[in-house]
C-alpha atoms as a PDB file:
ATOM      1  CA  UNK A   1      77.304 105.588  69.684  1.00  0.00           C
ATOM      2  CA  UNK A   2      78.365 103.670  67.285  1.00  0.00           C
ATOM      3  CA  UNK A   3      81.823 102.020  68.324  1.00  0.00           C
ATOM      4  CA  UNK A   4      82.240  98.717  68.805  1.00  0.00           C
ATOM      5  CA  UNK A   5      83.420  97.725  72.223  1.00  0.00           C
ATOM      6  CA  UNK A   6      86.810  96.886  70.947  1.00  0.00           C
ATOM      7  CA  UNK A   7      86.893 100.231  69.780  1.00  0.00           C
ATOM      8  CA  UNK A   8      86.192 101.600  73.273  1.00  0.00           C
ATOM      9  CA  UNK A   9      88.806  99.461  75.647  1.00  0.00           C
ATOM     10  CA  UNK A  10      91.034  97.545  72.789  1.00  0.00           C
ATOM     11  CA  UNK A  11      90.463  94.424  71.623  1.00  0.00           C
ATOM     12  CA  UNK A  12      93.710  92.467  73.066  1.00  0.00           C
ATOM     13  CA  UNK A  13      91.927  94.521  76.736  1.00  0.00           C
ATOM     14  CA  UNK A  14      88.598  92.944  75.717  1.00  0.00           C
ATOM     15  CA  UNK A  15      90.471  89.649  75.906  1.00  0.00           C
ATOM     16  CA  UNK A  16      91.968  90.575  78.762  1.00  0.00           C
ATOM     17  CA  UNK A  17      88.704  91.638  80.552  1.00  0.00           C
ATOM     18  CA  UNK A  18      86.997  88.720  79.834  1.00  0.00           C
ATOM     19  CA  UNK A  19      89.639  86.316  81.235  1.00  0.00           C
ATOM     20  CA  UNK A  20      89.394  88.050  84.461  1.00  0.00           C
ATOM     21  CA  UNK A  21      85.469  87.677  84.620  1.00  0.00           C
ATOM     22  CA  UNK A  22      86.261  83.635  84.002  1.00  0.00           C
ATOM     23  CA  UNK A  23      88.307  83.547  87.295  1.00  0.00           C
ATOM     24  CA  UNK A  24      86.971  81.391  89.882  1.00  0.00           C
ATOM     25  CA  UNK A  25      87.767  84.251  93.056  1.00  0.00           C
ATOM     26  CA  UNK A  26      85.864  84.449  96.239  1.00  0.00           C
ATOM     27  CA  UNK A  27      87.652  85.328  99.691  1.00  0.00           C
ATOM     28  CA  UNK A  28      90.720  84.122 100.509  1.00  0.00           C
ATOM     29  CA  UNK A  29      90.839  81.947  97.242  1.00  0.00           C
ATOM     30  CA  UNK A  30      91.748  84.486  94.694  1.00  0.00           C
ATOM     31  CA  UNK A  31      94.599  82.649  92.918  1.00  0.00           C
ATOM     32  CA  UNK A  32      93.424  82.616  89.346  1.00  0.00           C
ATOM     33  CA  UNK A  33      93.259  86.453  89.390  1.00  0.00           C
ATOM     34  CA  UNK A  34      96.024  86.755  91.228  1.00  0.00           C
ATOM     35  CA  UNK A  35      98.104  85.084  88.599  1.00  0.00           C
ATOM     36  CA  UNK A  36      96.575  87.158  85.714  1.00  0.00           C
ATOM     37  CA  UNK A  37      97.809  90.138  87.505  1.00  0.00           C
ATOM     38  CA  UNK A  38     101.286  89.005  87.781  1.00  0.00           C
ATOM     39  CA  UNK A  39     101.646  88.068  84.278  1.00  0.00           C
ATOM     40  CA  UNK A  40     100.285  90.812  82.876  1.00  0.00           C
ATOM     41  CA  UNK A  41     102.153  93.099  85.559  1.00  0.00           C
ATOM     42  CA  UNK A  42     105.834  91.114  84.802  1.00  0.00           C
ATOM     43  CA  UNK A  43     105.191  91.172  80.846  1.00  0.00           C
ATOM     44  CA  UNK A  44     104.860  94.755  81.265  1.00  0.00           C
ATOM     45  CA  UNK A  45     108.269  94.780  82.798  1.00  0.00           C
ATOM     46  CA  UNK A  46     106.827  95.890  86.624  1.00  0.00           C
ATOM     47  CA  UNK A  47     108.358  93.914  90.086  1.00  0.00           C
ATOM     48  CA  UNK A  48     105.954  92.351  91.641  1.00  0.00           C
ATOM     49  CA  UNK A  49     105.605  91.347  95.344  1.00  0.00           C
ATOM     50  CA  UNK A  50     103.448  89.388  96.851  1.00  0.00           C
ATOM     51  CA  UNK A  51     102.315  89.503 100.480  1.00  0.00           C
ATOM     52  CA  UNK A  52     101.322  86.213 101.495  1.00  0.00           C
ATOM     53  CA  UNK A  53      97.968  85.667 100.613  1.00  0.00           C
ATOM     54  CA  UNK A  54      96.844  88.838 101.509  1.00  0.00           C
ATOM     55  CA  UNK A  55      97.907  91.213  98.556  1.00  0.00           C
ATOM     56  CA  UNK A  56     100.425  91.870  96.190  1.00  0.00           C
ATOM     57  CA  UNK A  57     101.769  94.652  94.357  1.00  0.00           C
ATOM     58  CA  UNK A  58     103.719  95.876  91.370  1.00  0.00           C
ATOM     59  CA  UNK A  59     106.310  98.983  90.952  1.00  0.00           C
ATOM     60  CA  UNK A  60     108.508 100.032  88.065  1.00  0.00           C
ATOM     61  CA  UNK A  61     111.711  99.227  89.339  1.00  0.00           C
ATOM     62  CA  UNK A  62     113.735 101.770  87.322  1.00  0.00           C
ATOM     63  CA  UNK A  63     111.933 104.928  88.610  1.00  0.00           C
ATOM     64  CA  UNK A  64     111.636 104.323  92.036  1.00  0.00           C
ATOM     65  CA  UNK A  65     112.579 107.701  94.178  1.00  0.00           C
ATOM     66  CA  UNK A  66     112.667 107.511  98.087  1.00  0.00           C
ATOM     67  CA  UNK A  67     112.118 111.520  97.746  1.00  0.00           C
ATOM     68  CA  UNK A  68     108.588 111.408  95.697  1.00  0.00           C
ATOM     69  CA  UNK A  69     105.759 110.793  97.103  1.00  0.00           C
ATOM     70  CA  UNK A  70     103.692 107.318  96.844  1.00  0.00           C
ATOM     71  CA  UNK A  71     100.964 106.998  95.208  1.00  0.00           C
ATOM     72  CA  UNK A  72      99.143 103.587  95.685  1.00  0.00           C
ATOM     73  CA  UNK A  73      96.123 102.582  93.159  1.00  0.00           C
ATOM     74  CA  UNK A  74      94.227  99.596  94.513  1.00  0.00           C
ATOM     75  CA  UNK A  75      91.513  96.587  93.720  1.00  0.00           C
ATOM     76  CA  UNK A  76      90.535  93.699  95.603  1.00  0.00           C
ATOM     77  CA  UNK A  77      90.276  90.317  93.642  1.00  0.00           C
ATOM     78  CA  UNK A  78      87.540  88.775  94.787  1.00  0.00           C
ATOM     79  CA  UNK A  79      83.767  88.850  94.414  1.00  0.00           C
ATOM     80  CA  UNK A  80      81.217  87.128  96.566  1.00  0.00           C
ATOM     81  CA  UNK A  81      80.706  83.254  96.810  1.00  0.00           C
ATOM     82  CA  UNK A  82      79.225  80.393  98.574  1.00  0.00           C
ATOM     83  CA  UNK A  83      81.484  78.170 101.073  1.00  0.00           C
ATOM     84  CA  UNK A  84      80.580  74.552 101.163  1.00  0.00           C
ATOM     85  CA  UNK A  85      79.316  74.566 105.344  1.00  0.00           C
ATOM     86  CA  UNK A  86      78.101  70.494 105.511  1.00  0.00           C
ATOM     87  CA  UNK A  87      78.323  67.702 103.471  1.00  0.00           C
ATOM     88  CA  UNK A  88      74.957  65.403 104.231  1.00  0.00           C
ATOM     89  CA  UNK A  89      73.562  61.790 102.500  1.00  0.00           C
ATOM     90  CA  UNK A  90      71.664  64.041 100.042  1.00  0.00           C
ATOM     91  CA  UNK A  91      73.588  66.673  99.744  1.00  0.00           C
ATOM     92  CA  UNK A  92      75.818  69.554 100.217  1.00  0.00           C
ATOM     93  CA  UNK A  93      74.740  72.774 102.003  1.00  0.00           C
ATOM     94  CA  UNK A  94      77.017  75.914 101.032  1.00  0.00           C
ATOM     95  CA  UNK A  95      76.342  79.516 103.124  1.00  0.00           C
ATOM     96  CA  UNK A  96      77.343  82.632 101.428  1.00  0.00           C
ATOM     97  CA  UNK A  97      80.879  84.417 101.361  1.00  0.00           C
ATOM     98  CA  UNK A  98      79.729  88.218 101.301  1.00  0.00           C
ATOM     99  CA  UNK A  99      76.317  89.297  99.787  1.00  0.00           C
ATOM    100  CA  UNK A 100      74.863  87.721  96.713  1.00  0.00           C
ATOM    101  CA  UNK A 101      72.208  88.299  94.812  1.00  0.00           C
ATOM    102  CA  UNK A 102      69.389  86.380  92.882  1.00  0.00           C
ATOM    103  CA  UNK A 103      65.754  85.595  92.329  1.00  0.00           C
ATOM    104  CA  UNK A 104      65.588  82.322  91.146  1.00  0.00           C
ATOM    105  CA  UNK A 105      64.045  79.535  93.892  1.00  0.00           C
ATOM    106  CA  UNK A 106      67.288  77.187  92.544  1.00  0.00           C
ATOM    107  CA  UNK A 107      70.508  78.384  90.389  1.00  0.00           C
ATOM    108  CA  UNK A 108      73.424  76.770  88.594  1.00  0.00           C
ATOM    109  CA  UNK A 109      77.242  77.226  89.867  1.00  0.00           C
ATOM    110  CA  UNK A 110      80.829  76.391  89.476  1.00  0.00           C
ATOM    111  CA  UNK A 111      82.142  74.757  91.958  1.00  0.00           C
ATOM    112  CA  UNK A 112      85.690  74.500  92.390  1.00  0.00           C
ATOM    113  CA  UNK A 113      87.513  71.378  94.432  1.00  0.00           C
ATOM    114  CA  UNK A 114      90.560  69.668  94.228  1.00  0.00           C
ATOM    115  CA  UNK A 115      89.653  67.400  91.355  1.00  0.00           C
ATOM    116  CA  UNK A 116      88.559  70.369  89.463  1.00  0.00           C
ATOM    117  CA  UNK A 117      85.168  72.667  88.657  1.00  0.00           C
ATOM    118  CA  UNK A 118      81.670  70.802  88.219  1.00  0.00           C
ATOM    119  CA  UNK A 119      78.438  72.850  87.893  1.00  0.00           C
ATOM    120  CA  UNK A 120      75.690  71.715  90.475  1.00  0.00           C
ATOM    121  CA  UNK A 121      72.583  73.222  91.108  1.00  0.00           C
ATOM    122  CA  UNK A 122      71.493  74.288  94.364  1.00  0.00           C
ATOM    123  CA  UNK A 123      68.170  75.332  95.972  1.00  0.00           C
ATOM    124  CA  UNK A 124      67.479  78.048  98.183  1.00  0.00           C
ATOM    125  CA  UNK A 125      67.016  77.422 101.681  1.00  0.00           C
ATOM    126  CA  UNK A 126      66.476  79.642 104.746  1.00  0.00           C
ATOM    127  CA  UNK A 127      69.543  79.970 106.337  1.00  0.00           C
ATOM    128  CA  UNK A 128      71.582  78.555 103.124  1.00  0.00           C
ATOM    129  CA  UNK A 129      71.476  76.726  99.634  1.00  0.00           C
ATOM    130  CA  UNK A 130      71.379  72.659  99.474  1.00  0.00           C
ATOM    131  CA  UNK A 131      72.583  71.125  96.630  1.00  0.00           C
ATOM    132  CA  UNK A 132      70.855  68.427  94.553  1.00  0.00           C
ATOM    133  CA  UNK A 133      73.215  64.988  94.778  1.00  0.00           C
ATOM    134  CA  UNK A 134      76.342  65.384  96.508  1.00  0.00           C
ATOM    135  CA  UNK A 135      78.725  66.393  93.472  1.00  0.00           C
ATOM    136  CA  UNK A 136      82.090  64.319  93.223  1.00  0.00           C
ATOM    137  CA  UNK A 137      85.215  65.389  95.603  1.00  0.00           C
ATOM    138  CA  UNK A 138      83.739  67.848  97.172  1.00  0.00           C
ATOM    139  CA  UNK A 139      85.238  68.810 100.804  1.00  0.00           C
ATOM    140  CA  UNK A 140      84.291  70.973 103.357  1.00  0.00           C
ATOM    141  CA  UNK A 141      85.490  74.458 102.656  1.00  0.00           C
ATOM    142  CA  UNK A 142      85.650  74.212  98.653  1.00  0.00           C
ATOM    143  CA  UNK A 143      84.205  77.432  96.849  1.00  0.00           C
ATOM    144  CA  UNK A 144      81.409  77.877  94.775  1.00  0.00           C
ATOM    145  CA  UNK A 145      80.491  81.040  92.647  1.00  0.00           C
ATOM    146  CA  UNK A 146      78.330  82.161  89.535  1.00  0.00           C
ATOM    147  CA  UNK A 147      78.554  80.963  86.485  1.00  0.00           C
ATOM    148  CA  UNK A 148      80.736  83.670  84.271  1.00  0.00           C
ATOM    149  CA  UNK A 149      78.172  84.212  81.156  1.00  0.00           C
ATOM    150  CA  UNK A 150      79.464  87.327  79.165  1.00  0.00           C
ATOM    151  CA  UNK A 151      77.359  89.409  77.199  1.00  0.00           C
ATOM    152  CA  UNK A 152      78.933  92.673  75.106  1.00  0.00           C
ATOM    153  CA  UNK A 153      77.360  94.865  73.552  1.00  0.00           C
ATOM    154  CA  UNK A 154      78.415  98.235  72.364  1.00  0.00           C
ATOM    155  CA  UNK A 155      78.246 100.301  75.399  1.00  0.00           C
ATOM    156  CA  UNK A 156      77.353  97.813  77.738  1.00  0.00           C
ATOM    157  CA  UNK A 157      78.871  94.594  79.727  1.00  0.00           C
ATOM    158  CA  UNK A 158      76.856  92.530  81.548  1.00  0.00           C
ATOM    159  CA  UNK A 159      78.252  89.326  83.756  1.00  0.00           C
ATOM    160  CA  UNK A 160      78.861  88.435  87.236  1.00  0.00           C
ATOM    161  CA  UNK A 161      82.099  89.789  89.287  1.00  0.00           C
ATOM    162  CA  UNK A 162      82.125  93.185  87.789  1.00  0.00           C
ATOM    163  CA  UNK A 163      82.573  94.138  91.825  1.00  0.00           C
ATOM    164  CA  UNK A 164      85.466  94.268  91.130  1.00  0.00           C
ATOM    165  CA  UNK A 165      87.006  92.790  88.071  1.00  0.00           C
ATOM    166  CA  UNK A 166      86.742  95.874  86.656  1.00  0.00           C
ATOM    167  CA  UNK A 167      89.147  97.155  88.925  1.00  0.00           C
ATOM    168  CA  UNK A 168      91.258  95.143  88.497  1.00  0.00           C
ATOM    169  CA  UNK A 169      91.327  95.710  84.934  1.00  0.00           C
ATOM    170  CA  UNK A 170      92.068  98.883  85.410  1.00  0.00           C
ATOM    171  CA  UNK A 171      95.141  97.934  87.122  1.00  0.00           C
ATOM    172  CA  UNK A 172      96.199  95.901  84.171  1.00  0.00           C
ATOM    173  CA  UNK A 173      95.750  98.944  81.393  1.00  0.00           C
ATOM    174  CA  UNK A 174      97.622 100.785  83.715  1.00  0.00           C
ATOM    175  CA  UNK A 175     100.344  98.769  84.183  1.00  0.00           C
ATOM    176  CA  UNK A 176     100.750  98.980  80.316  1.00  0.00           C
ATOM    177  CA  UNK A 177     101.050 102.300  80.155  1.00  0.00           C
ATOM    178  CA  UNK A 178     104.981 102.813  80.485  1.00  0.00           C
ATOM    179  CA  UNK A 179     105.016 106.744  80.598  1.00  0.00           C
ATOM    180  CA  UNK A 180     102.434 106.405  83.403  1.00  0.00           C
ATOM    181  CA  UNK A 181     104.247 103.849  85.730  1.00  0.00           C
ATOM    182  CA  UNK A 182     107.338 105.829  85.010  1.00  0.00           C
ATOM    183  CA  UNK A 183     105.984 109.230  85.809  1.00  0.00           C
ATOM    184  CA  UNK A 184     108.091 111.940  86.796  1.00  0.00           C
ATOM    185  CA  UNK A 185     108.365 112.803  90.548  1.00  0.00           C
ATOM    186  CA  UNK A 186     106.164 110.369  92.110  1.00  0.00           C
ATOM    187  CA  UNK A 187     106.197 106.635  92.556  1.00  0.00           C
ATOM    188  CA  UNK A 188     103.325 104.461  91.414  1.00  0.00           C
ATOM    189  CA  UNK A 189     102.424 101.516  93.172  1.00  0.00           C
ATOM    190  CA  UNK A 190      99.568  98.976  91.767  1.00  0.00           C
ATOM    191  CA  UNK A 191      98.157  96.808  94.312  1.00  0.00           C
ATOM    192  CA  UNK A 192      95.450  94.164  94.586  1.00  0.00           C
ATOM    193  CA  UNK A 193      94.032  92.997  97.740  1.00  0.00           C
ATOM    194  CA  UNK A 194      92.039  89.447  99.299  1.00  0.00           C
ATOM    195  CA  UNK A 195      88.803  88.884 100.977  1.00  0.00           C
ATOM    196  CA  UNK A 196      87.213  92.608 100.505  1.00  0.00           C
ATOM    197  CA  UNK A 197      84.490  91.079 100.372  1.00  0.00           C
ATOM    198  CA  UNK A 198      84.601  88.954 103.276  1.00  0.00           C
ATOM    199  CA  UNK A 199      86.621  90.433 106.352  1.00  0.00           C
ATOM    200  CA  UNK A 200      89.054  93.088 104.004  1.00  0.00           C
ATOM    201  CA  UNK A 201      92.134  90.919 105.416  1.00  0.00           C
ATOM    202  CA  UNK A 202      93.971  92.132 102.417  1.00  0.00           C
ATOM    203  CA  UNK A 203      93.884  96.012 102.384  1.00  0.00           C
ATOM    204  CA  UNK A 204      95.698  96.207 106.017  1.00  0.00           C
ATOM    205  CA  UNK A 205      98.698  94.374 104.910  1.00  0.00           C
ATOM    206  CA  UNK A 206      99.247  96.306 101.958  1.00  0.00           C
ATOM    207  CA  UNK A 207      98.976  99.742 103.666  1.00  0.00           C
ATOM    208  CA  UNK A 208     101.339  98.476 106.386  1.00  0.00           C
ATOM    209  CA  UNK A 209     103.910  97.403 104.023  1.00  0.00           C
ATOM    210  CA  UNK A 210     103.822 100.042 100.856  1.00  0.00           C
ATOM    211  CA  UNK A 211     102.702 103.238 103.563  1.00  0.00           C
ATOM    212  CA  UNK A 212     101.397 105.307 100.841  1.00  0.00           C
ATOM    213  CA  UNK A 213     100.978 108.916 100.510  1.00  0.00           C
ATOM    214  CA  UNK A 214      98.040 109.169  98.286  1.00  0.00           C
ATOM    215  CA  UNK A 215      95.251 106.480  97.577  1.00  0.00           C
ATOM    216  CA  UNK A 216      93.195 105.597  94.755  1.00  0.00           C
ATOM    217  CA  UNK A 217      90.566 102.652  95.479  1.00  0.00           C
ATOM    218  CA  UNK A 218      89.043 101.174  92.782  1.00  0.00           C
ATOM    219  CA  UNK A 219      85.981  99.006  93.071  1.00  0.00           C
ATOM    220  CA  UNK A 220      81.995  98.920  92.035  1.00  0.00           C
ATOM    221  CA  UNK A 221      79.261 100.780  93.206  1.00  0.00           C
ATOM    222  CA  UNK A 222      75.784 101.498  92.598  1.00  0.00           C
ATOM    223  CA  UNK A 223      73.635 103.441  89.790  1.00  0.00           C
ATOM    224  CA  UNK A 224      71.030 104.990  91.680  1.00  0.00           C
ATOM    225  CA  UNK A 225      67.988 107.368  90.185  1.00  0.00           C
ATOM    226  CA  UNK A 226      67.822 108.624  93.319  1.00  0.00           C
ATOM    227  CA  UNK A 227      71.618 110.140  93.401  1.00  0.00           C
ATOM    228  CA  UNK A 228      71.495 110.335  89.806  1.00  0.00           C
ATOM    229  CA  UNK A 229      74.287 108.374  89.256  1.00  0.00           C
ATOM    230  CA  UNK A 230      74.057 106.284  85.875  1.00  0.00           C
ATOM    231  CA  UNK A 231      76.238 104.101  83.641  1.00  0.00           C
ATOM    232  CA  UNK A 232      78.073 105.783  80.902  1.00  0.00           C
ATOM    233  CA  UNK A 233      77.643 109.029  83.551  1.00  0.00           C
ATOM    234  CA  UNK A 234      81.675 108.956  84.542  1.00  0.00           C
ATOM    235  CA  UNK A 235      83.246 107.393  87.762  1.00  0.00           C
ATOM    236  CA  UNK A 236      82.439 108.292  90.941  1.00  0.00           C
ATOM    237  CA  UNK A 237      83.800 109.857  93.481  1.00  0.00           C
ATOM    238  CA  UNK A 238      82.633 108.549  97.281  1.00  0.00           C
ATOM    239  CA  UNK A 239      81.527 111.389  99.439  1.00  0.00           C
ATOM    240  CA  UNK A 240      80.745 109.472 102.139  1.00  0.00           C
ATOM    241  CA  UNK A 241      79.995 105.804 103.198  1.00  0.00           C
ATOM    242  CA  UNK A 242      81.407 103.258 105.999  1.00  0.00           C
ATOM    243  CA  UNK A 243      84.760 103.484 104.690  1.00  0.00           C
ATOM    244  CA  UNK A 244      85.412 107.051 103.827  1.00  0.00           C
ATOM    245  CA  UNK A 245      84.547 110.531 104.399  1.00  0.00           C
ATOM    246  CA  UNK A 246      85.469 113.709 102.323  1.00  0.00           C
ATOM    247  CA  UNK A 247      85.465 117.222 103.496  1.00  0.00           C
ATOM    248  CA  UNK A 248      82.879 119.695 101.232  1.00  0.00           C
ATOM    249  CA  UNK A 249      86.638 121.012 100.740  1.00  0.00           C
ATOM    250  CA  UNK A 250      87.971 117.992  99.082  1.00  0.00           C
ATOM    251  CA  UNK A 251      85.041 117.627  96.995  1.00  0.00           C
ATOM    252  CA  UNK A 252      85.084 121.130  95.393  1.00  0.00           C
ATOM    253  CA  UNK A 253      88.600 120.679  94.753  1.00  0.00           C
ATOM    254  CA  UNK A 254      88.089 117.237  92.911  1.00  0.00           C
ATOM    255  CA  UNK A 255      85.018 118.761  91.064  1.00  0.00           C
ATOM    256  CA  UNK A 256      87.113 121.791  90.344  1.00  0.00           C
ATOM    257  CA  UNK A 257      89.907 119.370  88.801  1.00  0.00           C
ATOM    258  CA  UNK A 258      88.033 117.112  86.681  1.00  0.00           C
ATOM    259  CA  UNK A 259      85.541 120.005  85.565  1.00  0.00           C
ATOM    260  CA  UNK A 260      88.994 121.687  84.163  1.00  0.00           C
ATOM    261  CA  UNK A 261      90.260 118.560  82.667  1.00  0.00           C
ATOM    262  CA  UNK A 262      86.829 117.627  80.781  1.00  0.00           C
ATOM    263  CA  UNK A 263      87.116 114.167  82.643  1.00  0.00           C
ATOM    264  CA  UNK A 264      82.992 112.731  83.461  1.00  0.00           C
ATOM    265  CA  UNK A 265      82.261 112.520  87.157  1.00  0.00           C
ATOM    266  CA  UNK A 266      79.612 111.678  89.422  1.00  0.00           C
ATOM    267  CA  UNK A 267      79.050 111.960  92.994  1.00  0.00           C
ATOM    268  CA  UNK A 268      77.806 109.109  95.685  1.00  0.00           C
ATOM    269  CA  UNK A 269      76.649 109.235  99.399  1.00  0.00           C
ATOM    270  CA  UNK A 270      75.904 105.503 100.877  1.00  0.00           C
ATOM    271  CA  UNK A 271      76.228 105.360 104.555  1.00  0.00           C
ATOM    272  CA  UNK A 272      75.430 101.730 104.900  1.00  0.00           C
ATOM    273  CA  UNK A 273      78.278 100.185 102.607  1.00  0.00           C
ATOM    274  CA  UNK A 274      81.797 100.750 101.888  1.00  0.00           C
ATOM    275  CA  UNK A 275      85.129  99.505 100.102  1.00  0.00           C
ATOM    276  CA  UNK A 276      88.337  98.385 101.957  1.00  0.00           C
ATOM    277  CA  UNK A 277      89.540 102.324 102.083  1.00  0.00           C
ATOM    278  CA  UNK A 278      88.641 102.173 105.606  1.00  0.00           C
ATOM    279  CA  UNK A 279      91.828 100.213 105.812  1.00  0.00           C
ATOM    280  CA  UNK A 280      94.669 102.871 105.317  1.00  0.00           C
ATOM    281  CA  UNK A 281      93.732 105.710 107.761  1.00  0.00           C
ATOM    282  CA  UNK A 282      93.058 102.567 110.187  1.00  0.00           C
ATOM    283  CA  UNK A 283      96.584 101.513 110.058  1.00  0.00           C
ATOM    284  CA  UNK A 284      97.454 105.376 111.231  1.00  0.00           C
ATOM    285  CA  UNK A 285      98.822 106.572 107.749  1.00  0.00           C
ATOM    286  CA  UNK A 286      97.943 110.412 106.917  1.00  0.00           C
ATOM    287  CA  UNK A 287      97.437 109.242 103.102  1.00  0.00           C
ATOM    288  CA  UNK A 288      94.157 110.979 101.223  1.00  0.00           C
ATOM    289  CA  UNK A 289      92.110 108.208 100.333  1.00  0.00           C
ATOM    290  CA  UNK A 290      89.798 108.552  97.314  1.00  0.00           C
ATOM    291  CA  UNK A 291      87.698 105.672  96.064  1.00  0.00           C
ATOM    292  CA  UNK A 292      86.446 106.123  92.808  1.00  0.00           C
ATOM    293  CA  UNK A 293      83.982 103.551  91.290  1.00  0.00           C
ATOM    294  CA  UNK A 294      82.099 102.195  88.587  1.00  0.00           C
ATOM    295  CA  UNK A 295      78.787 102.242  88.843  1.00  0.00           C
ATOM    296  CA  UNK A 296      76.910  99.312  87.593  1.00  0.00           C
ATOM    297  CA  UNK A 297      73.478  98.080  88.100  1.00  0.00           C
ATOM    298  CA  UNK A 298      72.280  94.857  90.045  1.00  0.00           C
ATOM    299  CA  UNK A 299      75.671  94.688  92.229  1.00  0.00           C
ATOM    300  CA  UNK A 300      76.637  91.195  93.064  1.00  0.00           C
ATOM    301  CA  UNK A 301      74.458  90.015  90.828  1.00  0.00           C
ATOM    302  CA  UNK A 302      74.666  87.326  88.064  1.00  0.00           C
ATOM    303  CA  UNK A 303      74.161  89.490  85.284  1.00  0.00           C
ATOM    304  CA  UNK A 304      75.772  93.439  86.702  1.00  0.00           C
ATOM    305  CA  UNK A 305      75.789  95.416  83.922  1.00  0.00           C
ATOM    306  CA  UNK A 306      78.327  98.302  83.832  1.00  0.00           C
ATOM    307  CA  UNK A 307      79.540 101.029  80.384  1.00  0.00           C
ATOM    308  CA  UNK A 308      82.647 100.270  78.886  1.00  0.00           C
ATOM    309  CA  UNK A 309      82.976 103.810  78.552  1.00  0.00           C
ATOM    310  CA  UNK A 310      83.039 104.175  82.108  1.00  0.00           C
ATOM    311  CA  UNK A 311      86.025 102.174  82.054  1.00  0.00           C
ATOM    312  CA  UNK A 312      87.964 104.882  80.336  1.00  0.00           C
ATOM    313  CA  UNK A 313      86.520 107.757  82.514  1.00  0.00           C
ATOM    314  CA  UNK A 314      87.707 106.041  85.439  1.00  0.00           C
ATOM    315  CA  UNK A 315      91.094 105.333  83.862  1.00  0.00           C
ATOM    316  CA  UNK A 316      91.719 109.227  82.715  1.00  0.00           C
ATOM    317  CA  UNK A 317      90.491 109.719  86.106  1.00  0.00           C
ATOM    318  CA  UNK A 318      93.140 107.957  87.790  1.00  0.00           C
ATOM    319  CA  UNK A 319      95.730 109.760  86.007  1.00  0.00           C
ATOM    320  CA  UNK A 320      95.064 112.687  86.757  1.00  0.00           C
ATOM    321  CA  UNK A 321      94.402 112.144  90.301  1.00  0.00           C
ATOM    322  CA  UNK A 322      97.750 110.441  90.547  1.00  0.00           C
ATOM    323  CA  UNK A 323      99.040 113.466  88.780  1.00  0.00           C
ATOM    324  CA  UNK A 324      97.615 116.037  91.322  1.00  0.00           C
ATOM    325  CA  UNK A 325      96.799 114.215  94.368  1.00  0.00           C
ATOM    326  CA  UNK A 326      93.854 116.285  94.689  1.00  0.00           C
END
């Protein structure tokens, strides 16, 4: 291959991509990308509603037909962080918001307080990470996260909070497609939900309030040589983990769909993880749900990796799913 990346995604989208990376998001502080969202979502002449703190979403409000069915296309904003648990005379202990991942005995982070962001370094412990000095302002309850070091190359991103900033770039190059948002007999919905990976407190109040009749979740998974499931291989389609389960029905008529349309796809079992799909046939709605991931390697990770090509599978992907409702 020899595009660049900006010839892949865009180069005003590689802007884009990167300024979601640089958001400072864990559970239940997802602010910064929330306000991305809404700017990009209001400049591309979509309402936009928030739900508290819990989700918000973002309609075209000129096409909007109580006869057509719903079709809802979701990400969650946050990635996986560290909680400040105890400040003590040497130091500040932090536990873990959802699962993180690295190697390193001691690791520089961001953390974000009311004064501002400061990088400490902290050191592994047991049960938690201690930092070294007690950095200034810090309270109980302030966030740390990773560092956001971006590296392109081109077929290739590699940086922290790909789970799932990539999905919510995908919501953005949605939103700017016009014709798409304004598609004929059905109503699209864009929605972006908190804490998936910490509790999923978002995902119920947005299927309460939008009640959906079709569901696309976006979010990260994981290449796996066992599966076969590689980068640059398509998006894939969950089979069957803790949050959803398709019938060998549904997945012939997916692979049926996309094999027509030329569109890349791969398949994923993983019984012992999941996405905040679970969410919308808990809260009693008869919606399909399909999520349909990236796959990147070393998942919560400083340095996941994902192909910018994948990007645009998924997007055509969603499309046409939205389209069929397949």
């Amino acid at each position: 291959m020899n595009k660049k990346n900006s010839d892949i995604i865009g180069e005003g989208n590689v802007n884009t991509l990167k300024q979601l990376i640089k958001a400072h998001s864990t559970p239940m502080d997802e602010g910064e990308v929330r306000e991305i969202l809404k700017k990009i979502w209001s400049d591309n002449g979509l309402e936009t509603t928030e739900l508290g703190q819990y989700a918000i979403f973002a309609e075209s409000p000129d096409r909007w037909n109580a006869d057509n069915p719903t079709v809802l296309i979701c990400a969650h904003m946050d990635s996986p962080g560290y909680i400040v648990e105890s400040i003590g005379k040497d130091g500040i202990t932090l536990v873990t918001l959802g699962g993180v991942a690295f190697e390193e005995d001691s690791i520089d982070l961001i953390l974000k307080t009311n004064s501002g962001k400061q990088t400490i370094t902290v050191t592994k412990l047991e049960d938690g990470y201690v930092s070294i000095g007690i950095p200034s302002g810090v309270q109980v309850g302030d966030r740390a996260c990773f560092i956001p070091e971006i590296n392109m190359t081109e077929e290739f991103i590699t940086a922290p909070f790909l789970d799932n900033r990539i999905g919510c770039f995908l919501l953005t190059l949605l939103a700017e497609n016009s014709e798409f948002m304004q598609s004929e007999g059905v109503n699209i919905v864009l929605g972006a939900t908190a804490a998936e990976e910490m509790g999923a407190f978002g995902a119920p109040v947005l299927a309460e309030q939008i009640q959906p009749d079709y569901v696309i979740v976006l979010d990260a998974t994981y290449a796996s040589e066992k599966q076969g499931i590689t980068l640059g291989g398509g998006g894939v389609l969950t089979l069957s983990d803790n949050s959803v389960i398709l019938s060998p029905e549904d997945r012939n008529n997916f692979a049926e769909l996309f094999d027509k349309s030329g569109i890349p796809y791969q398949f994923e079992v993983y019984n012992y993880s999941g996405t905040d799909a679970k969410s919308f046939p808990a809260a009693g709605l008869l919606a399909p749900v399909r999520a349909l991931l990236i796959p990147t390697e070393n998942n919560h990770h400083y340095n996941e990796k994902a192909a910018l090509l994948d990007i645009l599978h998924i997007l055509n992907g969603v499309k046409l799913l939205a389209e069929t409702r397949v």
